[in-house]
Protein backbone atom coordinates (compact mmCIF):
# COMPACT_ATOMS: atom_id res chain seq x y z
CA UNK A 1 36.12 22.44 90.02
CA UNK A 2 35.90 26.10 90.43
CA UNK A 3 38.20 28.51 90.76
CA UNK A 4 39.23 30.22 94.52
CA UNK A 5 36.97 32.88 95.59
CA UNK A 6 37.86 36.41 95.50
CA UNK A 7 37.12 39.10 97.70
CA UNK A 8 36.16 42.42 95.32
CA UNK A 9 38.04 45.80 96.22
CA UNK A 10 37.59 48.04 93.21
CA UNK A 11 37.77 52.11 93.81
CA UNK A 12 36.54 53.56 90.38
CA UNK A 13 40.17 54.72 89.03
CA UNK A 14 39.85 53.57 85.77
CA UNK A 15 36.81 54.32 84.04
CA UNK A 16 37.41 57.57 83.42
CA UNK A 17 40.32 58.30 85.25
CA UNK A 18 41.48 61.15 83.53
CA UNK A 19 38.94 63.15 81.73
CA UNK A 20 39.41 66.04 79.18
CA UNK A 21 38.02 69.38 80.02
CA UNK A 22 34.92 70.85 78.70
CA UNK A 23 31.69 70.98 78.75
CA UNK A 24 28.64 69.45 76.92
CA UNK A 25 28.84 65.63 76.97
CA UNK A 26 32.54 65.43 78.36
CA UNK A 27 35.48 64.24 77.03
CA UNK A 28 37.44 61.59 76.03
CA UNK A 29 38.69 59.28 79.49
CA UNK A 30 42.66 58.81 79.91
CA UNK A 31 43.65 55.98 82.08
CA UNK A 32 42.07 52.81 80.55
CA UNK A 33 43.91 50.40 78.35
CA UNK A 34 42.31 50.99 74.35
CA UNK A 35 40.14 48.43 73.42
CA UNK A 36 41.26 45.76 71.57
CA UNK A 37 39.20 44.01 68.84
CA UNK A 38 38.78 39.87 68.48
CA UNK A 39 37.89 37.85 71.47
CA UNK A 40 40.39 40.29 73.50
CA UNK A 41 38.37 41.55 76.88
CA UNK A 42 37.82 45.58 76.47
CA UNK A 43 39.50 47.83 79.07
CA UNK A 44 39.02 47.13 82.58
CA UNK A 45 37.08 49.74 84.10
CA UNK A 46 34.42 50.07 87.05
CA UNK A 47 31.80 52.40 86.09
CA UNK A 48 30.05 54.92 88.45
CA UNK A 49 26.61 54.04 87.12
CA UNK A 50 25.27 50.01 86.32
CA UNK A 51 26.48 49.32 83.00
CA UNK A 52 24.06 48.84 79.83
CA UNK A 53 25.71 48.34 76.20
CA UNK A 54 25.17 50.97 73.71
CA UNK A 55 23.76 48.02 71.23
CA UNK A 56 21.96 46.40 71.65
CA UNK A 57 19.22 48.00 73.96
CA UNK A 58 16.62 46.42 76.00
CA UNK A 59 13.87 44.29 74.49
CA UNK A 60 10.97 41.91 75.31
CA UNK A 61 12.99 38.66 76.45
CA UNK A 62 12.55 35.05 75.35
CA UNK A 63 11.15 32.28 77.19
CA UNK A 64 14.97 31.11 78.27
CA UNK A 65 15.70 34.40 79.04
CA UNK A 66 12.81 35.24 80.89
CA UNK A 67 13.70 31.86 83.23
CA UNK A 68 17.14 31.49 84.12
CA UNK A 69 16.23 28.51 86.10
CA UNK A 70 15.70 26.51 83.16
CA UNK A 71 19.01 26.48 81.91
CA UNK A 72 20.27 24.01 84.04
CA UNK A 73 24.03 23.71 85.74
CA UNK A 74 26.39 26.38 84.43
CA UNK A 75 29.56 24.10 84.72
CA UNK A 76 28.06 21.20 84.03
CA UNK A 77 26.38 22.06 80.99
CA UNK A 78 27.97 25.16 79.29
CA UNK A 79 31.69 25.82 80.63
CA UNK A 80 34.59 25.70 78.56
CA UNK A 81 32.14 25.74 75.07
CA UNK A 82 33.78 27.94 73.08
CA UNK A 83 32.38 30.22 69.73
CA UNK A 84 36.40 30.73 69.24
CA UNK A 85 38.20 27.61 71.28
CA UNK A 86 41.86 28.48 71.75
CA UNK A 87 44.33 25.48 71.06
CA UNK A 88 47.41 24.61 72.74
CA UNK A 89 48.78 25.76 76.21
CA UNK A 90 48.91 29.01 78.72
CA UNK A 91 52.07 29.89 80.10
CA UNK A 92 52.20 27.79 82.53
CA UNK A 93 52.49 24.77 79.83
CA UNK A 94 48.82 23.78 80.65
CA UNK A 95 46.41 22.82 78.00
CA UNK A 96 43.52 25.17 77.37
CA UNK A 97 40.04 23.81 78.41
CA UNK A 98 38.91 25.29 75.40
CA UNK A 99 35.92 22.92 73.48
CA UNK A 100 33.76 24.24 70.35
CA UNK A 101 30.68 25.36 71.02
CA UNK A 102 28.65 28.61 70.35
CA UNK A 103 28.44 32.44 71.30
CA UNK A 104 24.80 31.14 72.65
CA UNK A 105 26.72 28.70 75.11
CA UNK A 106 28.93 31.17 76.36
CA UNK A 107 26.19 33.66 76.77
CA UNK A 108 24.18 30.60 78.59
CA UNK A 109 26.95 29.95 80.79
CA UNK A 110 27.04 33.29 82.34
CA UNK A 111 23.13 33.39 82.79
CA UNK A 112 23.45 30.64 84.63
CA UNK A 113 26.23 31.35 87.03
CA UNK A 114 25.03 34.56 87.55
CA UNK A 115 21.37 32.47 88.80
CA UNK A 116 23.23 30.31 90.69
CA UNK A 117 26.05 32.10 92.51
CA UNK A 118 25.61 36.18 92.07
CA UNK A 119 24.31 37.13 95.69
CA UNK A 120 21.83 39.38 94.06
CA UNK A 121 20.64 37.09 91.90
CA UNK A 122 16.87 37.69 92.07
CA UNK A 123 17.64 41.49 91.29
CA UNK A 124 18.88 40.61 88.21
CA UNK A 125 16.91 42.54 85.30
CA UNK A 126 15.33 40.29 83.04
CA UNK A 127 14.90 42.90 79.73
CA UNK A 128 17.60 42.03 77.45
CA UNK A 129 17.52 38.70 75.01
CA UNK A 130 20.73 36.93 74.78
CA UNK A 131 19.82 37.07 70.86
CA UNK A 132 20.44 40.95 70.95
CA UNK A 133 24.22 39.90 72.30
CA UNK A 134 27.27 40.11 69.95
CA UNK A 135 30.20 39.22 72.74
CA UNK A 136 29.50 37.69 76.06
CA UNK A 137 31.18 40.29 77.72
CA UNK A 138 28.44 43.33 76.96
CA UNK A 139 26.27 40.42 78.32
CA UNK A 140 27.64 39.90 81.26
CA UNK A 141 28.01 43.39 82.30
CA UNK A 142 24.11 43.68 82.50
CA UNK A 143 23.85 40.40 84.41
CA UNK A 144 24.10 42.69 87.88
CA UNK A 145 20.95 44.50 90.25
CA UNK A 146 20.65 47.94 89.32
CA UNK A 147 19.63 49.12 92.34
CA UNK A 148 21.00 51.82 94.27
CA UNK A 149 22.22 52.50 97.67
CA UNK A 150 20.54 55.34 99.78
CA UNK A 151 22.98 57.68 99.04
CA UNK A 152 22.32 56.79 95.17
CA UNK A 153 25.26 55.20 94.36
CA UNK A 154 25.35 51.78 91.96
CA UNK A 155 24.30 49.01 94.82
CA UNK A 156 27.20 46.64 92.63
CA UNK A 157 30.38 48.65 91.31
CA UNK A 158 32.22 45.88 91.35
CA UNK A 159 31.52 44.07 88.27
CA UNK A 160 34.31 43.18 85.82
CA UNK A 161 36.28 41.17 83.46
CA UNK A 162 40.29 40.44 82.88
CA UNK A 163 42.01 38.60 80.61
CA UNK A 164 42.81 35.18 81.79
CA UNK A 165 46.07 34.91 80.54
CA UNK A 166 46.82 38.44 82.33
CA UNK A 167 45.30 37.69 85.04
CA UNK A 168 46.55 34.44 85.93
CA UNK A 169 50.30 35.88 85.29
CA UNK A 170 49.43 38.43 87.59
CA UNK A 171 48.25 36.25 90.18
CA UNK A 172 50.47 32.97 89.71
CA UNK A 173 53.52 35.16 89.36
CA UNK A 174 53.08 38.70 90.05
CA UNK A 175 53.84 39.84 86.66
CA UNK A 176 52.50 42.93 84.87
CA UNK A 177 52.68 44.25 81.40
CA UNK A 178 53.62 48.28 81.31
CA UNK A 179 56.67 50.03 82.94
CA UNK A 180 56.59 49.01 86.76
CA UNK A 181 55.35 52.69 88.30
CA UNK A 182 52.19 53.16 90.11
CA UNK A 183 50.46 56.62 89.44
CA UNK A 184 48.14 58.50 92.02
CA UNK A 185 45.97 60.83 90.52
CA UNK A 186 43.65 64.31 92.61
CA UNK A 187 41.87 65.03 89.02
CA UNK A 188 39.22 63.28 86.71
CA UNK A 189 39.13 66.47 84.37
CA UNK A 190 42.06 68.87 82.76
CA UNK A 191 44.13 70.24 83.81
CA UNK A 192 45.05 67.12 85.38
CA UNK A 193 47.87 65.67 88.02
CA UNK A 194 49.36 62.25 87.90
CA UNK A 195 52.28 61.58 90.69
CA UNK A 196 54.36 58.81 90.90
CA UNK A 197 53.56 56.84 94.07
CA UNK A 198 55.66 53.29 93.36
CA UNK A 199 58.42 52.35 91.16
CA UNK A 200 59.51 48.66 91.02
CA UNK A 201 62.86 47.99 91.65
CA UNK A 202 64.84 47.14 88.12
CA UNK A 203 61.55 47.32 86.26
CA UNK A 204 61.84 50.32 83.26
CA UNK A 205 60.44 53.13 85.54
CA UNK A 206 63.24 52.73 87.79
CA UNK A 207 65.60 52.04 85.04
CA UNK A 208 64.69 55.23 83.60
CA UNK A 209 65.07 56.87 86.61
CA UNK A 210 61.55 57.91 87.91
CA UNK A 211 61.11 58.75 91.96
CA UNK A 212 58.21 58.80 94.23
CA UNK A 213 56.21 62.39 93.76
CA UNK A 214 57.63 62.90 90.57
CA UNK A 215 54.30 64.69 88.12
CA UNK A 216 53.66 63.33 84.50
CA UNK A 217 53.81 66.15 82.12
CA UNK A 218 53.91 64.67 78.51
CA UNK A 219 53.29 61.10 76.78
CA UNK A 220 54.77 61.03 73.46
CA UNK A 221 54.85 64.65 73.05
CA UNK A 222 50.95 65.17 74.08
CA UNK A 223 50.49 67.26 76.57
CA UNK A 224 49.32 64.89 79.01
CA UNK A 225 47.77 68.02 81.66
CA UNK A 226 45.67 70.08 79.66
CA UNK A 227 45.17 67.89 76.16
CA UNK A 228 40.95 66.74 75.93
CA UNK A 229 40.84 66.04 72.28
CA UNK A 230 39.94 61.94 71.28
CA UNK A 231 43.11 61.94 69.08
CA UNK A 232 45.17 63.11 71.83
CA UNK A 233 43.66 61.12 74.64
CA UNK A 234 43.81 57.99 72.47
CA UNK A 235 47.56 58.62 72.03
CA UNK A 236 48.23 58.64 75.66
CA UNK A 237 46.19 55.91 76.77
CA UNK A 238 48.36 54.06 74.14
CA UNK A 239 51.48 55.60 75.74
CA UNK A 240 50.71 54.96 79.36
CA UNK A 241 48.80 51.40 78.95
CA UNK A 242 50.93 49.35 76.07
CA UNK A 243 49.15 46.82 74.76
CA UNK A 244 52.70 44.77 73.83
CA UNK A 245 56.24 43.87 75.41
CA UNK A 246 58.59 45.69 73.69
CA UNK A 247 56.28 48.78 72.80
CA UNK A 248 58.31 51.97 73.44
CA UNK A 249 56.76 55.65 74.67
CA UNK A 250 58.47 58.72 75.34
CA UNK A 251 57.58 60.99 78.50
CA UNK A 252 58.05 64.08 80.80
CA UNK A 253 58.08 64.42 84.02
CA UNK A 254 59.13 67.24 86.31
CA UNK A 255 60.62 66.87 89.78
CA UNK A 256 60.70 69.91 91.85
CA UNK A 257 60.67 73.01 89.10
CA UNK A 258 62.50 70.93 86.56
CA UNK A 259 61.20 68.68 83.87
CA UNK A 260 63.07 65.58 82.57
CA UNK A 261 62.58 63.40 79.35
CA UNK A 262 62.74 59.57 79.30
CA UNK A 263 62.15 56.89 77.37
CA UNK A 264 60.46 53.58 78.39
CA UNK A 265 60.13 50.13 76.96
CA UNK A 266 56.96 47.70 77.91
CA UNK A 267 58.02 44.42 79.68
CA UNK A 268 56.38 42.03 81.51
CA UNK A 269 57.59 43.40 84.91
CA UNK A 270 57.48 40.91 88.12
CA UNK A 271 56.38 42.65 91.34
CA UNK A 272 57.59 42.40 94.36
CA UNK A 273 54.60 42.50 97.05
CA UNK A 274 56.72 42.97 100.23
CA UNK A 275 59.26 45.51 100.79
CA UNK A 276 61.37 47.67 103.03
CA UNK A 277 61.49 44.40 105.64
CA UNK A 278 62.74 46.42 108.61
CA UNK A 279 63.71 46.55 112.54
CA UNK A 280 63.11 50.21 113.56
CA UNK A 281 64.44 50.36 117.24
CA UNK A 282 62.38 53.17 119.17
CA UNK A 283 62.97 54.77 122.51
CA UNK A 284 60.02 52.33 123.46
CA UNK A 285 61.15 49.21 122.27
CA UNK A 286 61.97 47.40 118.27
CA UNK A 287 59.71 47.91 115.94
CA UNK A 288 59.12 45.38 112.88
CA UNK A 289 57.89 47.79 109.30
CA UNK A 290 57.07 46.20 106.42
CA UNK A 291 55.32 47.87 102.77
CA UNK A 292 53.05 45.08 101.67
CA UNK A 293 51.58 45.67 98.39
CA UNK A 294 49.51 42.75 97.69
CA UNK A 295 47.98 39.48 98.42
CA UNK A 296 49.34 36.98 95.11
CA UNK A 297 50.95 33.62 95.90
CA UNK A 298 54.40 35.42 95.34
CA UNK A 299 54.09 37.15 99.19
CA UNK A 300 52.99 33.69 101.03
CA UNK A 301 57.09 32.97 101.27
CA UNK A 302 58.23 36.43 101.74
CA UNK A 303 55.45 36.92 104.56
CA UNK A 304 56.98 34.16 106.21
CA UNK A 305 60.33 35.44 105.71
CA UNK A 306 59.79 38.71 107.16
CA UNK A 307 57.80 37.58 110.63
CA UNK A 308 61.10 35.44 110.72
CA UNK A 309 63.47 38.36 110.84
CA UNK A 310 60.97 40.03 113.42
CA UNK A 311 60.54 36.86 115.45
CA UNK A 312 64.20 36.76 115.28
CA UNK A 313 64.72 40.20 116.30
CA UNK A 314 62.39 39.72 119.19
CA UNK A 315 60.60 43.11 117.85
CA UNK A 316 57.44 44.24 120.64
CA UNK A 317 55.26 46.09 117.93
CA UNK A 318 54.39 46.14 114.32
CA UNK A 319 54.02 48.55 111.57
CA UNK A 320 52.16 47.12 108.70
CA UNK A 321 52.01 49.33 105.55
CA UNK A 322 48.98 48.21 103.50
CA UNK A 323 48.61 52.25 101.97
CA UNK A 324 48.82 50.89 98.30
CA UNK A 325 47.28 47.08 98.81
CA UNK A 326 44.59 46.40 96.88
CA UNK A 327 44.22 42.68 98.50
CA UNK A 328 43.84 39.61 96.90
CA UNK A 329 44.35 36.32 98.44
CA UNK A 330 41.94 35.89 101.39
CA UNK A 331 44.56 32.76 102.84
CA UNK A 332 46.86 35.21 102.78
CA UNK A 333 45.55 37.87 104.68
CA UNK A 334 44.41 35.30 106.73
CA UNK A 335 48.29 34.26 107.62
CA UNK A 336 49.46 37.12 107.83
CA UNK A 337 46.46 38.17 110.95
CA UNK A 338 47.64 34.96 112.38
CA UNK A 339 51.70 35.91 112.56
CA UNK A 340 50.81 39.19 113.71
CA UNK A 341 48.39 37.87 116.69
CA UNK A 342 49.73 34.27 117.08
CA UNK A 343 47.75 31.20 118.36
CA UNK A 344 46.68 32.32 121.86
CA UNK A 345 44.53 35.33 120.67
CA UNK A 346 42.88 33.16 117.50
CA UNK A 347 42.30 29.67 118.69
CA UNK A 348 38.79 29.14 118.44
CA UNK A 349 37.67 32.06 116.39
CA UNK A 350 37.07 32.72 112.80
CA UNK A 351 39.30 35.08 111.08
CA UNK A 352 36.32 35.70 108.28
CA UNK A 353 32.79 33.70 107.23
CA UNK A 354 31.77 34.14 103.98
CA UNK A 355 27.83 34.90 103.44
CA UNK A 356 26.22 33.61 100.38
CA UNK A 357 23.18 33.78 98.41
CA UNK A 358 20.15 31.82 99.53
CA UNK A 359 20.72 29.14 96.98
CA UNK A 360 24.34 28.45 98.07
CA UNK A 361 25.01 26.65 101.41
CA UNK A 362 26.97 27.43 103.67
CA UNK A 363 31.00 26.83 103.32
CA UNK A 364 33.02 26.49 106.09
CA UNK A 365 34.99 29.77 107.90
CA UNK A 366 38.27 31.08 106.82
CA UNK A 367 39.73 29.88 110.16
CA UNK A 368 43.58 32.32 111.36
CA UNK A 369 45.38 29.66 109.46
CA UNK A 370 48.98 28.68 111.32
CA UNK A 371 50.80 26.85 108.58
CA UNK A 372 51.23 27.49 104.85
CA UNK A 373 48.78 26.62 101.86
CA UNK A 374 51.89 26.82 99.63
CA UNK A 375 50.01 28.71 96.81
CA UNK A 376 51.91 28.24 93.02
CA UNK A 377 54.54 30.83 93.21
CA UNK A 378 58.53 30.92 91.58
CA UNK A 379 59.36 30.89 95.20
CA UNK A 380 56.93 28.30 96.64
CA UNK A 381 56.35 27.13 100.39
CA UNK A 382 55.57 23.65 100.89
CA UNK A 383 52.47 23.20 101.92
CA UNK A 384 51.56 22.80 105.78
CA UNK A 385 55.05 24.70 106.54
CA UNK A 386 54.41 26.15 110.41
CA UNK A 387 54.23 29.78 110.19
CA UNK A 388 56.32 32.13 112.79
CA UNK A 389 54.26 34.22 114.71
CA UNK A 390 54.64 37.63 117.07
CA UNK A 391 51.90 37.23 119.37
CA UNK A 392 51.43 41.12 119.55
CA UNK A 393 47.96 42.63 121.02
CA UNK A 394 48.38 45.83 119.22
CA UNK A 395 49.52 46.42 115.53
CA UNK A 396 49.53 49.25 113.66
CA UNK A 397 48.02 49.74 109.64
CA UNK A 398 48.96 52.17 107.69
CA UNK A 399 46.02 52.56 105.14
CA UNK A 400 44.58 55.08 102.15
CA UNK A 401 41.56 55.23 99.96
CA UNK A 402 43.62 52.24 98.23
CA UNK A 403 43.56 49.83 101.08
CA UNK A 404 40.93 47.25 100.11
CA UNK A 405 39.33 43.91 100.41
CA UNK A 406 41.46 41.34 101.39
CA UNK A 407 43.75 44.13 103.41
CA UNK A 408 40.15 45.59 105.18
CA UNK A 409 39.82 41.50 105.97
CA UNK A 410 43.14 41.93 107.95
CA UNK A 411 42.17 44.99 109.92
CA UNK A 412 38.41 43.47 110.62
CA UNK A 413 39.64 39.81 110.87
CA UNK A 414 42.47 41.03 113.86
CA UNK A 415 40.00 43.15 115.55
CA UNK A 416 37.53 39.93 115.75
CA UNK A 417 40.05 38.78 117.80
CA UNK A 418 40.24 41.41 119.91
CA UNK A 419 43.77 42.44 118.56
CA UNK A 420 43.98 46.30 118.74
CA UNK A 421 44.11 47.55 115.43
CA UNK A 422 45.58 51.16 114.91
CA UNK A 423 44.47 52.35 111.72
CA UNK A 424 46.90 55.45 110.40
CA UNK A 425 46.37 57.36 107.11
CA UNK A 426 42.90 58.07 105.76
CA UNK A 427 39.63 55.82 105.50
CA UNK A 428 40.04 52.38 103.38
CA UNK A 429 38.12 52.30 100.00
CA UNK A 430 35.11 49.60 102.37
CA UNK A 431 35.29 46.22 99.92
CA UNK A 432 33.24 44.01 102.05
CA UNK A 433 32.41 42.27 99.22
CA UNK A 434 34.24 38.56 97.72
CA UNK A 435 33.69 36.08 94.75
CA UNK A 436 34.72 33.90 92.68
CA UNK A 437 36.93 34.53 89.13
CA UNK A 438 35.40 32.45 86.48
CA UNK A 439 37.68 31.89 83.56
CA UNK A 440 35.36 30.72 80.41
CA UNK A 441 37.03 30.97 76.77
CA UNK A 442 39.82 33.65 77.62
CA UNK A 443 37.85 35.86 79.81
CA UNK A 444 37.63 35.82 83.32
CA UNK A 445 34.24 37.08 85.26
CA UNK A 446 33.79 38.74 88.56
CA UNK A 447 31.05 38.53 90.11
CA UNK A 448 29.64 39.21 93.52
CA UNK A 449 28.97 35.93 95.33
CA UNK A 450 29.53 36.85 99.39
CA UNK A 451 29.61 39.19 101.98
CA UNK A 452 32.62 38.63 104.63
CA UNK A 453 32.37 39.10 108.31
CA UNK A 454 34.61 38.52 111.24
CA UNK A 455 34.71 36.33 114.40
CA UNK A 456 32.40 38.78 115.99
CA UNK A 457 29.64 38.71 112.95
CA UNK A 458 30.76 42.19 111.79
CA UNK A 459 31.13 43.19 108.43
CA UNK A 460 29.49 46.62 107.76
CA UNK A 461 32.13 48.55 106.18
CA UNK A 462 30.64 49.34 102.76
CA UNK A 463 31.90 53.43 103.62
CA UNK A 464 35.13 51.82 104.49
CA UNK A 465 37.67 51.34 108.10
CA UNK A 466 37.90 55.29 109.40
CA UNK A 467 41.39 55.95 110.76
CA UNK A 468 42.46 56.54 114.03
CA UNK A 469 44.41 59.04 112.78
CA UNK A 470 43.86 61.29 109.43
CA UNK A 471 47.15 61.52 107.94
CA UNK A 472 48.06 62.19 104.55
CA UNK A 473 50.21 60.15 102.31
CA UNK A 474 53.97 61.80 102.04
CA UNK A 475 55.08 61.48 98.68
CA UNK A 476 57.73 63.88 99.36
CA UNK A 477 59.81 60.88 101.01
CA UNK A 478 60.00 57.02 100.26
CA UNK A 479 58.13 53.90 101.71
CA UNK A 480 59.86 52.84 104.51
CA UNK A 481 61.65 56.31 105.37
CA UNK A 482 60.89 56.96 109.56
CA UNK A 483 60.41 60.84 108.31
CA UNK A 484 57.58 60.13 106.01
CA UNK A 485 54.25 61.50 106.70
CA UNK A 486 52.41 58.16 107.57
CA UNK A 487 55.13 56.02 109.15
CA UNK A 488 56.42 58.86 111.51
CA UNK A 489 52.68 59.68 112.67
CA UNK A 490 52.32 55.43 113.53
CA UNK A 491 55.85 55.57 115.15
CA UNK A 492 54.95 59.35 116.94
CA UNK A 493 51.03 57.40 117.46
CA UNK A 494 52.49 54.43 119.62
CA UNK A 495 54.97 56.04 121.62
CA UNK A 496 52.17 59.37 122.93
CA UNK A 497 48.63 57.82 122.13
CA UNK A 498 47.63 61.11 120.24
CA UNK A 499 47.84 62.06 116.52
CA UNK A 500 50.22 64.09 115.57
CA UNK A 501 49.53 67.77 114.97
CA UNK A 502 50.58 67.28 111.08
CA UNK A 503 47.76 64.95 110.86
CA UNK A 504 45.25 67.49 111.08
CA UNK A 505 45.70 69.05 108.07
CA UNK A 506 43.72 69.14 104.99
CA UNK A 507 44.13 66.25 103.14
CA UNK A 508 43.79 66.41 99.34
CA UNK A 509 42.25 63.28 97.85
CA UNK A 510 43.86 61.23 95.72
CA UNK A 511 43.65 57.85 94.28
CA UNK A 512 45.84 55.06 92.79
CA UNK A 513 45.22 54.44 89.15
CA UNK A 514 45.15 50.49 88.68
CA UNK A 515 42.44 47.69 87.39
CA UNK A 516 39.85 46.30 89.68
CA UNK A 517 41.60 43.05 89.03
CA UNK A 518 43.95 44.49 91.64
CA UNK A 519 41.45 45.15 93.99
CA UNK A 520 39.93 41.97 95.02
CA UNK A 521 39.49 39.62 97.82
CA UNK A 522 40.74 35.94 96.72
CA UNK A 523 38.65 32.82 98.56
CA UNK A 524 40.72 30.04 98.21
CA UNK A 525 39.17 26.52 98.37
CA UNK A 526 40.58 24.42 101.04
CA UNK A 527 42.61 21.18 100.17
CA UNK A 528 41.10 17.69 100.61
């Protein structure tokens, strides 16, 4: 069997998301993980232009490579042969799939997945010779269409790999390696600004004492603004990205004009994906708010939870905080649309259709789904559980450049459904885009396989969801506060029907430094 499908949501943050100054050919990139040698995936990263490796370079193909089609079924044939098998189990006790086999079956494997499921598969350039490949990853990164859009950007940006082990702890159990802060960044180049924007409660960040809108000044005494050297990039990377539990970085950071020194610790840090679960009661009515930061298996209960406190409450409206949600789990987003809007204003419709390749046929609609899937989670849901539901015609999304995928699918899904969706904040990052993770020897692929669209047909939001209202994100207060920037213009939004004067301003862009594994779209398979 394969793995669920994914939807892709990945804002280039990584790649080079902070750059040294200079000029000439550029400097040295802060804000990917170092590479690691072995069989260890490089950094994660989402280039700005299609990918090529450095070595080898093009050359006059083979035969096989020349014909994909001749290669026969990728799972049937080539997955799970291994030129390095690993032995024993993952951390969920499991056995690995692992079998011995060759680099030439793991480079097979991906030519033929990428013939029989990448939804540009026919754009696929056919000038490199899987003899001129040394790891199946600098393989695999050419396996995409190098077109370009009108406006000349990469057709696919979304093309990536994560460590299975990582990923799957990140998915199955929303833990993270590092210090449990999320950093926005306004600057690719020195001198450079990195804000706190998240801190997970009891993780080392907050144990250290770090606050939302506090600016990163040093990483193990390199001065993390203004230094563009490799040495000195190298060491922060290190600093900010640990490779290991236990490693342990020092840092600055200044709040207000004062700077502060900590020390932090790597862990493997479990993340909470809903937050600040609140009734706000309004001169117009109550007012359910919730932050929602992503779509793993570990929200599926604490979704439910919350819509039973509002249900409960008998709140009339909805604030749903999606600023910092990179998506995720398409079933998800799916039950979540369908507590928000309830079973008179989805029966009958879709809440998304996935659109495949020519070769693929057609799989049946993500319907609003009413009860549970009960997804693997340390606080699972049984399966087929009845979901509590609000039946609200209007909801209100609070959204940034980091809103993606699977969080777009809620906002597009709802307003198939003629649910009046209130967008608040600035334009999402527009991740129309889904797939499939394929996990093969310790590395898991992404891959565009499908273009969503909602009940309606609509799905054309490559540029992203434009707010209602242009609001910038307050990091001058915290989530959930009624006096920050974004949740007092939704509260100030629903009660007059105009954007607040504040909203107007200029708004200085910024984006949230994370993986694209965080920014995907997750299409689960349904149960027999």
């Amino acid at each position: 069997m394969r793995s669920p499908s994914l939807r892709l949501i990945v804002p280039f943050v990584l790649a080079s998301v902070l750059a040294g100054c200079g000029g000439g050919g550029g400097s040295p990139g802060v804000g990917a993980r170092p590479p690691t040698g072995g069989t260890t995936p490089p950094p994660v990263t989402n280039p700005t232009t299609p990918t090529t490796p450095t070595n080898p370079t093009p050359t006059t193909p083979s035969a096989a490579d020349l014909d994909p089609n001749t290669l026969g079924d990728a799972f049937t044939t080539y997955w799970n042969l291994c030129a390095k098998p690993r032995t024993g189990v993952d951390f969920e006790g499991k056995a690995f799939p692992d079998r011995q086999g060759t680099l030439l079956d793991e480079l097979k494997f991906l030519r033929a997945f990428s013939n029989q499921y990448y939804l540009w598969y026919n754009e696929i350039p056919n000038t490199y010779k899987m003899a001129d490949f040394t790891n199946p990853i600098d393989y695999f990164n050419v396996l995409k269409t190098t077109a370009l859009t009108p406006s000349g950007q990469p057709k696919d940006k979304y093309h990536f790999t994560y460590a299975s082990e990582e990923w799957d702890k990140m998915q199955n159990a929303g833990i993270d390696l590092g210090y449990g802060v999320t950093w926005k960044r306004n600057s690719s180049t020195a001198p450079r600004t990195w804000l706190v924007t998240l801190v997970e409660p009891g993780s080392p960040a907050a144990v250290a004492g770090l606050k939302r809108g506090d600016m990163l000044v040093r990483v193990d005494g390199v001065d993390f603004v203004n230094a563009s050297d490799a040495a000195s990039v190298d060491r922060i990377n290190a600093g900010l990205f640990p490779e290991t539990a236990g490693a342990a970085h020092s840092f600055t950071l200044r709040r207000g004009a004062s700077n502060y020194d900590v020390n932090m610790t790597a862990s493997e840090v479990s993340e909470d994906p809903v937050k600040h679960v609140k009734v706000l009661d309004t001169p117009t009515g109550k007012v359910g708010y919730l932050s929602f930061e992503t779509h793993n298996g570990v929200s599926e209960k604490e979704l439910l939870d919350a819509f039973t406190t509002f249900k409960q409450a008998a709140v009339s409206d909805l604030v749903l905080d999606m600023r910092y949600n990179g998506g995720g789990l398409l079933y998800i987003a799916s039950q979540l649309s369908y507590m928000i809007a309830g079973p008179e204003a989805t029966n009958g419709k879709i809440f998304e259709r996935p659109v495949y390749n020519d070769k693929i046929a057609q799989e049946p609609a993500i319907p609003f789904r009413s009860t549970a899937y009960g997804f693997p989670s340390t606080n699972k849901v049984a399966p087929g559980t009845p979901l509590p539901y609000l039946g609200l015609k209007r909801v209100t999304v609070l959204t940034t450049a980091g809103t993606c995928s699977a969080s777009e699918a809620v906002i597009n899904g709802l307003r198939g459904a003629d649910i009046q969706v209130d967008v608040i904040g600035s334009t999402t990052c527009g991740k129309p885009y889904g797939f499939t993770p394929v996990p093969n020897c310790g590395t898991t692929y992404f891959s565009i396989e499908f273009k969503g669209v909602n009940d309606k047909g609509f799905g054309d939001f490559a540029d992203g969801l434009a707010a209602t209202c242009q609001v910038a994100d307050d990091l001058s207060r915290e989530i959930g506060d009624p006096a920050e920037g974004l949740l007092a213009a939704a509260l100030s939004y629903r009660q007059t029907g105009a954007c607040p004067p504040a909203s107007r301003a200029r708004m200085i862009p910024m984006e949230i430094v994370r993986p694209p594994v965080k920014e995907i779209a997750i299409r689960t398979r349904p149960r027999p």
